[in-house]
N, C-alpha and C. Protein backbone atom coordinates (compact mmCIF):
# COMPACT_ATOMS: atom_id res chain seq x y z
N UNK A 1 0.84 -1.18 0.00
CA UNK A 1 0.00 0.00 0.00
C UNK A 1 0.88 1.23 0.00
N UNK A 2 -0.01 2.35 -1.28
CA UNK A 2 1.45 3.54 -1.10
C UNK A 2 0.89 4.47 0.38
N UNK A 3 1.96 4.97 1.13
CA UNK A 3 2.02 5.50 2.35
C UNK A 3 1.71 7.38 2.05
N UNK A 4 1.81 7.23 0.75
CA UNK A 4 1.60 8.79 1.02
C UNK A 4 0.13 9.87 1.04
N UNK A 5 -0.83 8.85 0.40
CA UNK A 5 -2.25 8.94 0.14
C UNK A 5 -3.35 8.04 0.46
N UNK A 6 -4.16 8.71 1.98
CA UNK A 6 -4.86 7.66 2.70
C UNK A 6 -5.70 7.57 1.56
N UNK A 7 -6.55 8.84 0.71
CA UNK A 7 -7.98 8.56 0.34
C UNK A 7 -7.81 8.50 -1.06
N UNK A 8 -8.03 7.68 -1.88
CA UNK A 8 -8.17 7.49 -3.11
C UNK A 8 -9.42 7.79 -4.09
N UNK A 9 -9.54 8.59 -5.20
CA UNK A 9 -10.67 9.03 -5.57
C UNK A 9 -10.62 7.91 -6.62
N UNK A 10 -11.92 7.15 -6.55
CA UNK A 10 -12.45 6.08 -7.65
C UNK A 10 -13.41 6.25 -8.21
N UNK A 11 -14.28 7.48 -8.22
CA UNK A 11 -15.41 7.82 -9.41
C UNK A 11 -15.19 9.67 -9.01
N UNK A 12 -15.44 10.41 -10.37
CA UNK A 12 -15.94 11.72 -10.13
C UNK A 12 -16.86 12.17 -11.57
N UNK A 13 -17.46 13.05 -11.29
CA UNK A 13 -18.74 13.49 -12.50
C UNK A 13 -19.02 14.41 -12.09
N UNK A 14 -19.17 15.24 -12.99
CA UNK A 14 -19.79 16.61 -13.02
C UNK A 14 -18.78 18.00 -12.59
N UNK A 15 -18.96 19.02 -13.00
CA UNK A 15 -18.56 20.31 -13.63
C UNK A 15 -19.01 21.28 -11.89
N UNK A 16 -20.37 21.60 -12.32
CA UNK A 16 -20.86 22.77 -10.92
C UNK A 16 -21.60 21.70 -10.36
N UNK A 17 -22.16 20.58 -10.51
CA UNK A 17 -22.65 19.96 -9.09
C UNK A 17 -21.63 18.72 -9.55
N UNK A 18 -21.02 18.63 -8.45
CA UNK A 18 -19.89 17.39 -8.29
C UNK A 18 -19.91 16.06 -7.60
N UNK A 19 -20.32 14.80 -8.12
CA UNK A 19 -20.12 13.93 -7.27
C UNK A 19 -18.91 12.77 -7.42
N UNK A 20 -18.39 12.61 -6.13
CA UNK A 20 -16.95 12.07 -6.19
C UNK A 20 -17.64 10.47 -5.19
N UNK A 21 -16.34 9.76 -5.43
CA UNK A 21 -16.46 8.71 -4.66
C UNK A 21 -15.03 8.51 -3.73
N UNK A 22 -15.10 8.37 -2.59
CA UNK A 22 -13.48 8.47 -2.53
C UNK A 22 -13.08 7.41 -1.29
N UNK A 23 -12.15 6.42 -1.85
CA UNK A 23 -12.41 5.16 -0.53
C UNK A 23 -10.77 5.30 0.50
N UNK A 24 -11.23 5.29 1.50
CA UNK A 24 -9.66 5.20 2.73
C UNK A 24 -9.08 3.85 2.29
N UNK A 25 -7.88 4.10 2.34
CA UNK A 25 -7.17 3.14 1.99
C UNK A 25 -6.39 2.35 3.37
N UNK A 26 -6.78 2.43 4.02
CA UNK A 26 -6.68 1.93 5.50
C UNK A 26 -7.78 1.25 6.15
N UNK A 27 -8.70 1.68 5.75
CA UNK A 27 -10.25 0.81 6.34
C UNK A 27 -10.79 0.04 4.68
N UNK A 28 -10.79 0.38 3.76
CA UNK A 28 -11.88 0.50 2.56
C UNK A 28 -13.37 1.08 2.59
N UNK A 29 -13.58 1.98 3.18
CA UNK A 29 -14.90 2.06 3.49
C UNK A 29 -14.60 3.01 2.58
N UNK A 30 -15.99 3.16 1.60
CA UNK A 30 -16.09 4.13 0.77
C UNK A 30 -17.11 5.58 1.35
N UNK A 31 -16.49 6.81 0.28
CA UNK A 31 -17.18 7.73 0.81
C UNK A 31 -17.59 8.37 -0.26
N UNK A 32 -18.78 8.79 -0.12
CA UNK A 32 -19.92 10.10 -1.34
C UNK A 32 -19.13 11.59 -0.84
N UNK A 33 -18.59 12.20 -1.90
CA UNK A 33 -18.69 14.03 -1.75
C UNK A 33 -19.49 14.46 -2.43
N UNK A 34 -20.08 15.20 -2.40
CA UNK A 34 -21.00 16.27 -3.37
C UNK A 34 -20.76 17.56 -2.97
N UNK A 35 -20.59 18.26 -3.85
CA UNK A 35 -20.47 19.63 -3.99
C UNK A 35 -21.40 20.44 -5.30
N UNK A 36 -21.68 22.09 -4.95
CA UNK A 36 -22.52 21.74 -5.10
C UNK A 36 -22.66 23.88 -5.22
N UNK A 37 -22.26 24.24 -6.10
CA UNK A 37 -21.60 25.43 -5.86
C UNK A 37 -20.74 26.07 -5.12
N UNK A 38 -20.78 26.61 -3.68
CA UNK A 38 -19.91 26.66 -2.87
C UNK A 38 -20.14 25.82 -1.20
N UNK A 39 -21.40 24.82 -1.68
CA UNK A 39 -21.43 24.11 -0.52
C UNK A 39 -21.02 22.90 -0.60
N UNK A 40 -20.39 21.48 0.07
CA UNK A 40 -20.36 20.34 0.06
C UNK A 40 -20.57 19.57 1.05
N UNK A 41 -20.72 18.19 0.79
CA UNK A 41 -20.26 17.29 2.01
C UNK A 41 -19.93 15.77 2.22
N UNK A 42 -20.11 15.25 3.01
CA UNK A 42 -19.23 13.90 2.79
C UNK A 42 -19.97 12.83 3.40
N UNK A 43 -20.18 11.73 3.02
CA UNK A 43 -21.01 10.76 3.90
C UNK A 43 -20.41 9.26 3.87
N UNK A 44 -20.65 8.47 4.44
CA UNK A 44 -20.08 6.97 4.13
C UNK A 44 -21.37 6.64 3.17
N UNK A 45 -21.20 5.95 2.38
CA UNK A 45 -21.81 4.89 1.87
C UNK A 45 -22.26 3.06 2.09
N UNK A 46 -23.58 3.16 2.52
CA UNK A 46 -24.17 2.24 3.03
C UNK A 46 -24.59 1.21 1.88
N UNK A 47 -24.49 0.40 2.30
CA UNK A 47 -25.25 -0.98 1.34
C UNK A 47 -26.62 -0.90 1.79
N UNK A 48 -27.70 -2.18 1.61
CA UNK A 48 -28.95 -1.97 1.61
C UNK A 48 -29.61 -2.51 3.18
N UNK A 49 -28.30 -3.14 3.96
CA UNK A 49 -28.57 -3.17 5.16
C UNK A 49 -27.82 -2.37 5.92
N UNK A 50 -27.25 -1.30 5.59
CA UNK A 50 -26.82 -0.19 6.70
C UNK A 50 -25.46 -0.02 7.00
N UNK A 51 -24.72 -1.20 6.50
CA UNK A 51 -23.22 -1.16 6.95
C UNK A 51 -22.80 -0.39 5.69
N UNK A 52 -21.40 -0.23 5.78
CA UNK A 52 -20.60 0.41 4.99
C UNK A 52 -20.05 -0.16 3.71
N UNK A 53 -19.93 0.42 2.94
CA UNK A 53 -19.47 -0.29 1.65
C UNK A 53 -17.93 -0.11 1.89
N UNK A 54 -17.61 -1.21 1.47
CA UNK A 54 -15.76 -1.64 1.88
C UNK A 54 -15.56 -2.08 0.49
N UNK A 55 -14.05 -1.38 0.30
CA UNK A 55 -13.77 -2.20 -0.61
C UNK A 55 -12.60 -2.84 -0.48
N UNK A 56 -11.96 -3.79 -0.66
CA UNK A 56 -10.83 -4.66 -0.35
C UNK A 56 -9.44 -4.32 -0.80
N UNK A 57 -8.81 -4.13 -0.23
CA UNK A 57 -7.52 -4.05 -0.23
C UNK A 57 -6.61 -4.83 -1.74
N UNK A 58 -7.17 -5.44 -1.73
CA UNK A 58 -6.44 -5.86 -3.11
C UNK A 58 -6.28 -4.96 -4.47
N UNK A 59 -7.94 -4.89 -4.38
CA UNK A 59 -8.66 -3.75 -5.26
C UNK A 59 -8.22 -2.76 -5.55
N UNK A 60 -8.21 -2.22 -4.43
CA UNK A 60 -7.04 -1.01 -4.08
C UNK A 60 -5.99 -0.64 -4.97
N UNK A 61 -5.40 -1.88 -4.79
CA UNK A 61 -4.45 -1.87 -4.91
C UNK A 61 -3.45 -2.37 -6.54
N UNK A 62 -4.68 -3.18 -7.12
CA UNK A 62 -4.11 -3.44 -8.56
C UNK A 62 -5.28 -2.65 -9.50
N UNK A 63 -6.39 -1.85 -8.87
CA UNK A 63 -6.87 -1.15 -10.16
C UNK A 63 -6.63 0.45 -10.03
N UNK A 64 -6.49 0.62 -10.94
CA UNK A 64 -6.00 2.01 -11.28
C UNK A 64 -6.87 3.49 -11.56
N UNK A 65 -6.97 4.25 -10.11
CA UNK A 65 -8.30 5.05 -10.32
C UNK A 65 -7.52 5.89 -10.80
């Protein structure tokens, strides 16, 4: 794992309303940003029973965001 960048951005879209995806590379738990002119914010991302969406370390680690 590289040591110099906990959060890795793996999806982004959009211009003036922005949504990013961005997963810790220490837990895998993924996270939603939206922004949104000059407001934003950040949330975990839940699956359909409430826990967190993780993504695995491997993943991480051989695909290329």
């Amino acid at each position: 794992m590289r040591g110099d960048d906990r959060f890795v951005k793996v999806y982004g879209k959009g211009i003036a309303n922005v949504n990013e995806i961005w997963v810790d590379r220490e837990t895998g738990v993924n996270y939603l940003f939206h922004e949104a002119g000059y407001a934003g914010g950040l949330c975990v991302l839940v699956d359909q029973n409430g826990k967190p969406v993780v993504t695995d370390t491997y993943t991480l680690e051989h695909e290329r965001y």
